[in-house]
C-alpha atoms as a PDB file:
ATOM      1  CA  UNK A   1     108.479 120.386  92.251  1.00  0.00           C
ATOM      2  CA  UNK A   2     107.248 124.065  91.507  1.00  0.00           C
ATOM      3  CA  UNK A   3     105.011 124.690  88.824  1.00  0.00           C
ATOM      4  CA  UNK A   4     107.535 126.039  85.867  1.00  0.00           C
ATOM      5  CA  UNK A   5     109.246 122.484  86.901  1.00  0.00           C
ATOM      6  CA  UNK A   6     106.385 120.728  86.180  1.00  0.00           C
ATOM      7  CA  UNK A   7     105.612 122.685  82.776  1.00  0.00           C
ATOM      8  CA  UNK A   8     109.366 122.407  82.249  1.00  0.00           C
ATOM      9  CA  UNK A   9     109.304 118.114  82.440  1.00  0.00           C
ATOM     10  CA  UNK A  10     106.187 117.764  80.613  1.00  0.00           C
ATOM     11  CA  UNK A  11     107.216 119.639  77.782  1.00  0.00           C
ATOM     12  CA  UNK A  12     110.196 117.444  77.776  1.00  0.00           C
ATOM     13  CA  UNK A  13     107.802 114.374  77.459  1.00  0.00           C
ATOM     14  CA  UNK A  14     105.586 116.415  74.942  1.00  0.00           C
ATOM     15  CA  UNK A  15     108.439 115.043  72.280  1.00  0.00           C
ATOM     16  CA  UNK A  16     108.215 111.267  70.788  1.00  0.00           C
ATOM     17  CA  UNK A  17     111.756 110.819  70.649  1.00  0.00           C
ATOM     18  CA  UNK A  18     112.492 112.033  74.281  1.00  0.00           C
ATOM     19  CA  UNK A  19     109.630 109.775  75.510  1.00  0.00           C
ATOM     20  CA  UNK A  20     111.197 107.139  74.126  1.00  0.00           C
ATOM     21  CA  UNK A  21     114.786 107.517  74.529  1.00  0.00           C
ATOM     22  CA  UNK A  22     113.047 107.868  78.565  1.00  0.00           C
ATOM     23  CA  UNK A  23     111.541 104.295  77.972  1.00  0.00           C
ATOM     24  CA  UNK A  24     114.343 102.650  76.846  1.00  0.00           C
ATOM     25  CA  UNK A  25     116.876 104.383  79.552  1.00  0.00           C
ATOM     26  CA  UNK A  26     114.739 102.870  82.242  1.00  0.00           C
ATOM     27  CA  UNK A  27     116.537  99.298  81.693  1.00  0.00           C
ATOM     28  CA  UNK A  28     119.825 100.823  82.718  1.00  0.00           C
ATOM     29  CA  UNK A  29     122.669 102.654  80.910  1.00  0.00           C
ATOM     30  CA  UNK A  30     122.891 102.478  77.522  1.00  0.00           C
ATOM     31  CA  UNK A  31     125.386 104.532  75.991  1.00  0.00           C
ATOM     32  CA  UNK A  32     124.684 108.042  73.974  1.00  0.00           C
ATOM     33  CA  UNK A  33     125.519 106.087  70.675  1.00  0.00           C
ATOM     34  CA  UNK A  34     123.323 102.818  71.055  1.00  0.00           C
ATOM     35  CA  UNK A  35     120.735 105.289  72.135  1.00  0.00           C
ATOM     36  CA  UNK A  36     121.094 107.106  68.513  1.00  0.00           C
ATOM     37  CA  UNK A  37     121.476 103.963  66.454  1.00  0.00           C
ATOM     38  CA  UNK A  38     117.936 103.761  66.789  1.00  0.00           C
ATOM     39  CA  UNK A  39     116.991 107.186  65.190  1.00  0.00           C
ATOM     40  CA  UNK A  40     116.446 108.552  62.048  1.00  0.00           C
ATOM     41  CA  UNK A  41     118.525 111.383  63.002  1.00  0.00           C
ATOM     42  CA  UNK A  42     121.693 112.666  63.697  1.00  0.00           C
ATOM     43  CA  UNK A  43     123.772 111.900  66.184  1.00  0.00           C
ATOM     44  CA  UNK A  44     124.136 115.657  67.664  1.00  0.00           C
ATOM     45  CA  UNK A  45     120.010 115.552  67.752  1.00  0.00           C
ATOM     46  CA  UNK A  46     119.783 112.781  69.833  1.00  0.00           C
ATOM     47  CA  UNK A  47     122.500 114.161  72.677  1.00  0.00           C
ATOM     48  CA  UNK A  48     120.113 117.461  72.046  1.00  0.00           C
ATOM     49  CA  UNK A  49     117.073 115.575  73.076  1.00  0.00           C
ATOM     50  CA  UNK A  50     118.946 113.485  76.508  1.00  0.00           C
ATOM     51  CA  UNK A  51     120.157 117.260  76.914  1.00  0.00           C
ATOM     52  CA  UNK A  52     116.563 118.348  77.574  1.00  0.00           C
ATOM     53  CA  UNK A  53     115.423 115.442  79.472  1.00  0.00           C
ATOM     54  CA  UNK A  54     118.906 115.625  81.466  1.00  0.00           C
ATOM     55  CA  UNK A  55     118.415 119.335  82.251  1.00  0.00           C
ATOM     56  CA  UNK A  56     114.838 118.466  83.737  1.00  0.00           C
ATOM     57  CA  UNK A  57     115.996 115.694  85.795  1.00  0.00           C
ATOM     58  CA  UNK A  58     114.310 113.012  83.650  1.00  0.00           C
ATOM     59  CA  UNK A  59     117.354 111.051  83.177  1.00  0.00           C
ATOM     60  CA  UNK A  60     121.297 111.380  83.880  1.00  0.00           C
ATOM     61  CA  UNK A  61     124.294 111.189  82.099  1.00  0.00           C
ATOM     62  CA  UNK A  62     127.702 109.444  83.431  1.00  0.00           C
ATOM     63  CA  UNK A  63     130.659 109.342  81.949  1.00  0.00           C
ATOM     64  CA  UNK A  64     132.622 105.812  82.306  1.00  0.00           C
ATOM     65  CA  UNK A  65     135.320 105.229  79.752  1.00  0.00           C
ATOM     66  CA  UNK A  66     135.100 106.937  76.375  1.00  0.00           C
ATOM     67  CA  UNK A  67     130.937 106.494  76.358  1.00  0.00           C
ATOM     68  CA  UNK A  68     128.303 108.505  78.295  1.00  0.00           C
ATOM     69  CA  UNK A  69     125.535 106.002  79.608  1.00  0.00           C
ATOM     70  CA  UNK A  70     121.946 107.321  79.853  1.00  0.00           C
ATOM     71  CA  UNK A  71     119.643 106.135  82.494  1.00  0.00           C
ATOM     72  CA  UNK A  72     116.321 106.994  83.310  1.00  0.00           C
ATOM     73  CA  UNK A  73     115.806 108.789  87.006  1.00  0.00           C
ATOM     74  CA  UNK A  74     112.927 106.676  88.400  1.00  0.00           C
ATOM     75  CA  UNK A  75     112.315 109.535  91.045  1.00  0.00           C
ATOM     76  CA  UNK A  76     111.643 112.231  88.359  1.00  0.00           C
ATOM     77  CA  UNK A  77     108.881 109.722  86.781  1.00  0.00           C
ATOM     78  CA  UNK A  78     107.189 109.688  90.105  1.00  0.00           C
ATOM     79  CA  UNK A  79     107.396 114.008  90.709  1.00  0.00           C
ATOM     80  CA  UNK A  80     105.639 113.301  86.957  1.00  0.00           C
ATOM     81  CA  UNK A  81     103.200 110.942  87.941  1.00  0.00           C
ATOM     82  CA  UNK A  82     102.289 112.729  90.984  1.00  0.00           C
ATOM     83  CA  UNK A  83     101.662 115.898  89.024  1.00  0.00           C
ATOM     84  CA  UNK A  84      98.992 113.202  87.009  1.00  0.00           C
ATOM     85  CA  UNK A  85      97.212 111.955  90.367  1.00  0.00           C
ATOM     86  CA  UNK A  86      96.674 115.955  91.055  1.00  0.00           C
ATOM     87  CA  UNK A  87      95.260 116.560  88.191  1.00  0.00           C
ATOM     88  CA  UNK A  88      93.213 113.339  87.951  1.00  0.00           C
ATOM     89  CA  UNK A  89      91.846 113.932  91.085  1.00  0.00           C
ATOM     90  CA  UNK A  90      91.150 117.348  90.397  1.00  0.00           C
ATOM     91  CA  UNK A  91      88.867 116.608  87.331  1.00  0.00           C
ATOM     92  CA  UNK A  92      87.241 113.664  89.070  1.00  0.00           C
ATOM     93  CA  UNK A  93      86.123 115.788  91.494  1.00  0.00           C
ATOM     94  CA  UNK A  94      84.614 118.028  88.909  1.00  0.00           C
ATOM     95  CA  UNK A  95      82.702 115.137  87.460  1.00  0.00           C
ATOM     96  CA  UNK A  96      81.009 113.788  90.500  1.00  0.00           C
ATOM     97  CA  UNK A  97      79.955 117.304  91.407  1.00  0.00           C
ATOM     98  CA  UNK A  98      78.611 117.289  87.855  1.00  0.00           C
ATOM     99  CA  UNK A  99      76.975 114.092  88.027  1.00  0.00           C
ATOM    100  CA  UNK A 100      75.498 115.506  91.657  1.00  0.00           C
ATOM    101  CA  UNK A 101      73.704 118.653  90.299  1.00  0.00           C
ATOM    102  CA  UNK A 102      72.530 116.372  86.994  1.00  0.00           C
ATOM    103  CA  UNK A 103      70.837 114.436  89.715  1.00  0.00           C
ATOM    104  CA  UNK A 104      69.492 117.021  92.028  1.00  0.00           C
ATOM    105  CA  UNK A 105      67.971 118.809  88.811  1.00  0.00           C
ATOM    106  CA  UNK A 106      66.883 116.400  86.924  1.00  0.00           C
ATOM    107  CA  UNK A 107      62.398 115.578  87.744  1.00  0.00           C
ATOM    108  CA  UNK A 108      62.322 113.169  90.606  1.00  0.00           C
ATOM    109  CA  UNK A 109      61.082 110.164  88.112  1.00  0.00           C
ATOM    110  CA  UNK A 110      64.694 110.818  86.180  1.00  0.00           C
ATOM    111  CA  UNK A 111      66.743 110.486  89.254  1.00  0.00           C
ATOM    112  CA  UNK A 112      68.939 107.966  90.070  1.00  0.00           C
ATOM    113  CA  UNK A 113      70.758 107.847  93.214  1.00  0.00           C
ATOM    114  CA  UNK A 114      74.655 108.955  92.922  1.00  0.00           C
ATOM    115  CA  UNK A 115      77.884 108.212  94.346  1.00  0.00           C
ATOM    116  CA  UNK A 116      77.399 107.478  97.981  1.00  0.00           C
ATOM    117  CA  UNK A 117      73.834 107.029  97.551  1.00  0.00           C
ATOM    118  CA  UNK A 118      71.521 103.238  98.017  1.00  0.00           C
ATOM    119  CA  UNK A 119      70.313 102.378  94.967  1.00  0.00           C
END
């Protein structure tokens, strides 16, 4: 996933109400209108809310009958998590190279050995 994808799915999940409505589509389909009984909002808000995390790929929408059912798409949460690891990683990185020039400038009573270092 591109960048703007990336910005584009996490601004979906910025939102309470999406990130929930994503939690509870993960157990399967549950139709548009069980999904709103649970909201203190209209029904045309919630089917604007699975509209935003539909048109990210966060969850789909099937018809079947007279209902749409909701389900969460498990392979969008892992594009999402994987854009977490990179980050993570990213900042980790800057931390041990932090905690490596602490240690190199600090006097050489202060120092204490760091990662990859005997103790």
């Amino acid at each position: 996933m591109n960048e703007a994808g990336v910005d584009r799915m996490f601004h979906a999940l910025a939102d309470s109400t999406r990130r929930d409505i994503v939690r509870r589509a993960v157990t399967g389909d549950l139709s548009v209108s069980r999904l709103a009984e649970g909201y203190a909002m209209s029904f045309a808000a919630v089917q604007k809310h699975i509209a935003v995390l539909e048109k990210v790929g966060l969850v789909t929408k099937k018809r079947r009958g007279r209902e749409y059912l909701v389900s969460t798409d498990p392979d969008a949460l892992v594009l999402a998590r994987l854009a977490l690891d990179q980050l993570e990683e990213a900042w980790r990185g800057r931390v041990d190279r932090m905690a490596d020039l602490l240690a190199e400038t600090a006097p050489p009573e202060q120092r204490t050995p760091t990662k990859g270092q005997d103790r």
